[in-house]
Protein backbone atom coordinates (compact mmCIF):
# COMPACT_ATOMS: atom_id res chain seq x y z
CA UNK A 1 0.00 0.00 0.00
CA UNK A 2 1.23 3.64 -0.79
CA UNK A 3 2.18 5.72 2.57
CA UNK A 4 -0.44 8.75 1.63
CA UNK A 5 -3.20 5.96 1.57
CA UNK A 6 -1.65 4.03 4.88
CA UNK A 7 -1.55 7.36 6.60
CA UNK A 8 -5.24 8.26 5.76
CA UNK A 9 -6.24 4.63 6.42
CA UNK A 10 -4.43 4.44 10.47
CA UNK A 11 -6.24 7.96 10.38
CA UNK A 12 -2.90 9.98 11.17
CA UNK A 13 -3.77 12.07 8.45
CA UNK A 14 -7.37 13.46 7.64
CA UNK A 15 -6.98 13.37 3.95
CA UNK A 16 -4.81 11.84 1.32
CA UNK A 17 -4.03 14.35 -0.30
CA UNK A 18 -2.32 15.51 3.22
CA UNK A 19 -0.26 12.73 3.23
CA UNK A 20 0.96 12.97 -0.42
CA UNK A 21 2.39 17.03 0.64
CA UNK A 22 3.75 16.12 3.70
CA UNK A 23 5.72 13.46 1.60
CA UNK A 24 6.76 15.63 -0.93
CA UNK A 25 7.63 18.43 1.22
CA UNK A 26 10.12 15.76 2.80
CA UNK A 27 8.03 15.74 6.30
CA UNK A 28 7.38 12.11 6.26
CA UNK A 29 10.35 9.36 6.87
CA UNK A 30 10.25 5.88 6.61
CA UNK A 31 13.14 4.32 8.40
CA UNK A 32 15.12 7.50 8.76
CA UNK A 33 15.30 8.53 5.27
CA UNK A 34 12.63 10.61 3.44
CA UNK A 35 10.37 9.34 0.94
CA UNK A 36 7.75 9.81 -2.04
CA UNK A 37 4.23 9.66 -1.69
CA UNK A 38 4.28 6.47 -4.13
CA UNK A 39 6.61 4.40 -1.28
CA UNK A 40 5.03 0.40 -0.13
CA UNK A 41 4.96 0.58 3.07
CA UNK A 42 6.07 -2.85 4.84
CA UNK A 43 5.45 -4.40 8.12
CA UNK A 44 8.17 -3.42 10.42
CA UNK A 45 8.71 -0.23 8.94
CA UNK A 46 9.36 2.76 11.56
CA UNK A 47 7.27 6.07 10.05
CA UNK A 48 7.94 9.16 11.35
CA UNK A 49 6.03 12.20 10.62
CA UNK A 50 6.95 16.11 11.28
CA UNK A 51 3.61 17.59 11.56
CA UNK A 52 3.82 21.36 12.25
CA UNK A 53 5.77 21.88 15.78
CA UNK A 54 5.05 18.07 16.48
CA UNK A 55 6.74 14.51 15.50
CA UNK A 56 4.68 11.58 15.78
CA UNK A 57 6.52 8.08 15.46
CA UNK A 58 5.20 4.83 14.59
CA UNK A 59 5.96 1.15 13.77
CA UNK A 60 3.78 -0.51 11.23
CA UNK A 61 2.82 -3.81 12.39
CA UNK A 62 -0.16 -4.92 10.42
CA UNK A 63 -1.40 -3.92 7.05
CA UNK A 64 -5.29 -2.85 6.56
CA UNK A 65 -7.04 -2.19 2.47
CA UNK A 66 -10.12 -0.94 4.90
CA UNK A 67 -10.60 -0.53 7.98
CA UNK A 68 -13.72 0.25 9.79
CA UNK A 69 -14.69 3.16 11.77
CA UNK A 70 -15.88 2.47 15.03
CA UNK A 71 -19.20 4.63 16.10
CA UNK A 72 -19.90 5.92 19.58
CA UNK A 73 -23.30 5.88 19.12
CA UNK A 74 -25.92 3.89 21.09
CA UNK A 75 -29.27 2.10 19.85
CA UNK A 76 -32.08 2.29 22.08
């Protein structure tokens, strides 16, 4: 799977097209070296992300196509 669809799918971005700028602005790095948006991401990768004044790092460990929000509503 690209990165700009793995990082809207684990929901640390909000939209794709996010992703694919932060990529080619050289803000995302997979396994300390920076990457296009087009990079397959593989299990045990470590992705880190430089997100305004913040860094958020994380390992991949599984692999998703879809993924299922989860809803906090309540049936009566």
């Amino acid at each position: 799977m690209r990165i700009d669809k793995y990082l809207k799918i684990t929901r640390l971005v909000k939209r794709r097209s996010v992703g694919k700028e932060l990529c080619d602005h050289g803000k995302v790095l997979v396994n300390n070296k920076s990457i296009k948006a087009s990079y397959e991401v593989k299990i045990d990768d470590q992705i880190a992300i430089i997100y305004g004044c913040r860094k958020t790092i994380v390992k991949v460990t599984d692999i998703k196509e879809v993924v299922k929000k989860r809803g906090c509503w309540h049936s009566l």
